[in-house]
Protein backbone atom coordinates (compact mmCIF):
# COMPACT_ATOMS: atom_id res chain seq x y z
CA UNK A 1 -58.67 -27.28 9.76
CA UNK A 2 -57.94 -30.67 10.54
CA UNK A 3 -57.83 -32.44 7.76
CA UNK A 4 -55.80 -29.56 6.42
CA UNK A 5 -52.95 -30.23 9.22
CA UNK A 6 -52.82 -33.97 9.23
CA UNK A 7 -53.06 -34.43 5.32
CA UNK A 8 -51.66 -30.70 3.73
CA UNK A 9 -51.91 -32.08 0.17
CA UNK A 10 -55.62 -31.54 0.12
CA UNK A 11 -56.58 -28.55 -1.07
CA UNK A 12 -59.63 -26.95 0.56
CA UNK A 13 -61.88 -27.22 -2.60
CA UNK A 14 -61.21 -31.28 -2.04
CA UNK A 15 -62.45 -31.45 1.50
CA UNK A 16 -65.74 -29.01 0.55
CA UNK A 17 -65.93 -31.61 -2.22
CA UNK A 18 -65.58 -34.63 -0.84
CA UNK A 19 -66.54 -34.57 3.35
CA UNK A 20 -70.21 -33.72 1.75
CA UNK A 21 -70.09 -36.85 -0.21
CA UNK A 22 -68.81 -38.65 2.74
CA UNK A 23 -70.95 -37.44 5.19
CA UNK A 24 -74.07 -38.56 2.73
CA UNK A 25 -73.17 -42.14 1.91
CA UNK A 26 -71.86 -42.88 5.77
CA UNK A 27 -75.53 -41.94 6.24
CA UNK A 28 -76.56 -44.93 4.46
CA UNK A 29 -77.80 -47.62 6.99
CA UNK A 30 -75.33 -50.27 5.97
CA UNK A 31 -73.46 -50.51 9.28
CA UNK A 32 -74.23 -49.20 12.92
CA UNK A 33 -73.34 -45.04 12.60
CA UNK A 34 -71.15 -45.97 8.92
CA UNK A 35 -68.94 -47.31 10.98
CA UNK A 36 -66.42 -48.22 8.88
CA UNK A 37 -67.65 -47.51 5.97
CA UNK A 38 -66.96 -43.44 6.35
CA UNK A 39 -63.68 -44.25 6.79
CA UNK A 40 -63.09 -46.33 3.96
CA UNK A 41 -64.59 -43.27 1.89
CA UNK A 42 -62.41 -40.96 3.79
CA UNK A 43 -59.27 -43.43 2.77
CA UNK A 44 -60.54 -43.35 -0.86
CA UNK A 45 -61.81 -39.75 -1.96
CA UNK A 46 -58.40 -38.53 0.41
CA UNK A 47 -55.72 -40.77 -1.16
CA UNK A 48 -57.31 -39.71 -5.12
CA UNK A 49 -56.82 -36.01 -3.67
CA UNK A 50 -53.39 -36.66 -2.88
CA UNK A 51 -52.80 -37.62 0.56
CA UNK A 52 -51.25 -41.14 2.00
CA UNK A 53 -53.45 -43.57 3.84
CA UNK A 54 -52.58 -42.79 7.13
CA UNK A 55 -52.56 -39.13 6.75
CA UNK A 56 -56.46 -39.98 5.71
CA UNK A 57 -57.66 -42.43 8.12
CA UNK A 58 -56.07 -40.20 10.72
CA UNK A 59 -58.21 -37.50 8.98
CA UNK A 60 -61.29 -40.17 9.22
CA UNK A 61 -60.71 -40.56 13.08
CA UNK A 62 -60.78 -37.18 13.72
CA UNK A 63 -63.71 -36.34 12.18
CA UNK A 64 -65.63 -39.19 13.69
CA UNK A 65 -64.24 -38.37 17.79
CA UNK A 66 -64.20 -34.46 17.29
CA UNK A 67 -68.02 -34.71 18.20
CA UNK A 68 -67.83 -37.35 20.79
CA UNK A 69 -65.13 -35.47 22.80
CA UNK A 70 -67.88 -32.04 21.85
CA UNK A 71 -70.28 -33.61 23.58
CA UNK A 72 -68.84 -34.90 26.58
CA UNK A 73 -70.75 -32.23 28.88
CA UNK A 74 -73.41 -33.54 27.92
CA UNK A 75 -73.03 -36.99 29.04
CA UNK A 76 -72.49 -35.38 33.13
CA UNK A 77 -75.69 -33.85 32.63
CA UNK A 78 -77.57 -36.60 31.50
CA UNK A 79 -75.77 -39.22 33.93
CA UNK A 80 -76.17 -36.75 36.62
CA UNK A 81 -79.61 -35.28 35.92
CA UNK A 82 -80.99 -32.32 35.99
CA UNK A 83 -80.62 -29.69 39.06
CA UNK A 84 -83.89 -28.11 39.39
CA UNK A 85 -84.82 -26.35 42.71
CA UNK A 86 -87.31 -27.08 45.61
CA UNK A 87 -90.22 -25.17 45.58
CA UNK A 88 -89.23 -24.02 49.37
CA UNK A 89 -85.99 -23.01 47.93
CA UNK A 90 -87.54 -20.87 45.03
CA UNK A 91 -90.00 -19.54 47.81
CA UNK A 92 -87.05 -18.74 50.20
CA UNK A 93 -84.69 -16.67 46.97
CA UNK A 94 -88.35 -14.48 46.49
CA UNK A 95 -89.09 -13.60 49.81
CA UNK A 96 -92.47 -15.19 49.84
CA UNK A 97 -93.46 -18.33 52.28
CA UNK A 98 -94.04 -21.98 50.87
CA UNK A 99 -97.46 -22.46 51.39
């Protein structure tokens, strides 16, 4: 849906046709994450479909912090660590006595 908003020449066959293709040669360990290297792809197989170079890189972008910002509540629970109960607390919510 994004791609479709920031570059609307792209028809939907073109992004189910090309973000594969994308997806598998960022994959290739030439740079840290395809860094770089997705988005050139993105610039390329985008701007043969039909959209300008910005409207693709900002498509490139997108895809690549979409999953960052996604994952963001996962970062306060790993920074902050689990919150498991005491066993006197557990012991206390069932009615029973810590031994």
């Amino acid at each position: 849906l994004a791609g479709l908003t920031l570059a609307p020449a792209v028809t939907w066959y073109q992004y189910f046709l090309y973000v594969p293709l994308i997806i598998i040669i960022g994959s290739v360990p030439i740079s840290p994450g395809g860094l770089g290297v997705t988005e050139y792809f993105y610039v390329t197989f985008l701007a043969s479909a039909g959209a300008t170079a910005p409207e693709a890189l900002a498509v490139a972008l997108v895809a690549r912090l979409f999953p960052m910002i996604c994952s963001l509540p996962g970062l306060v629970v790993a920074v902050t660590g689990p919150r498991r109960p005491g066993v006197e607390q557990m012991q206390a919510e069932l009615g029973g006595s810590a031994r």
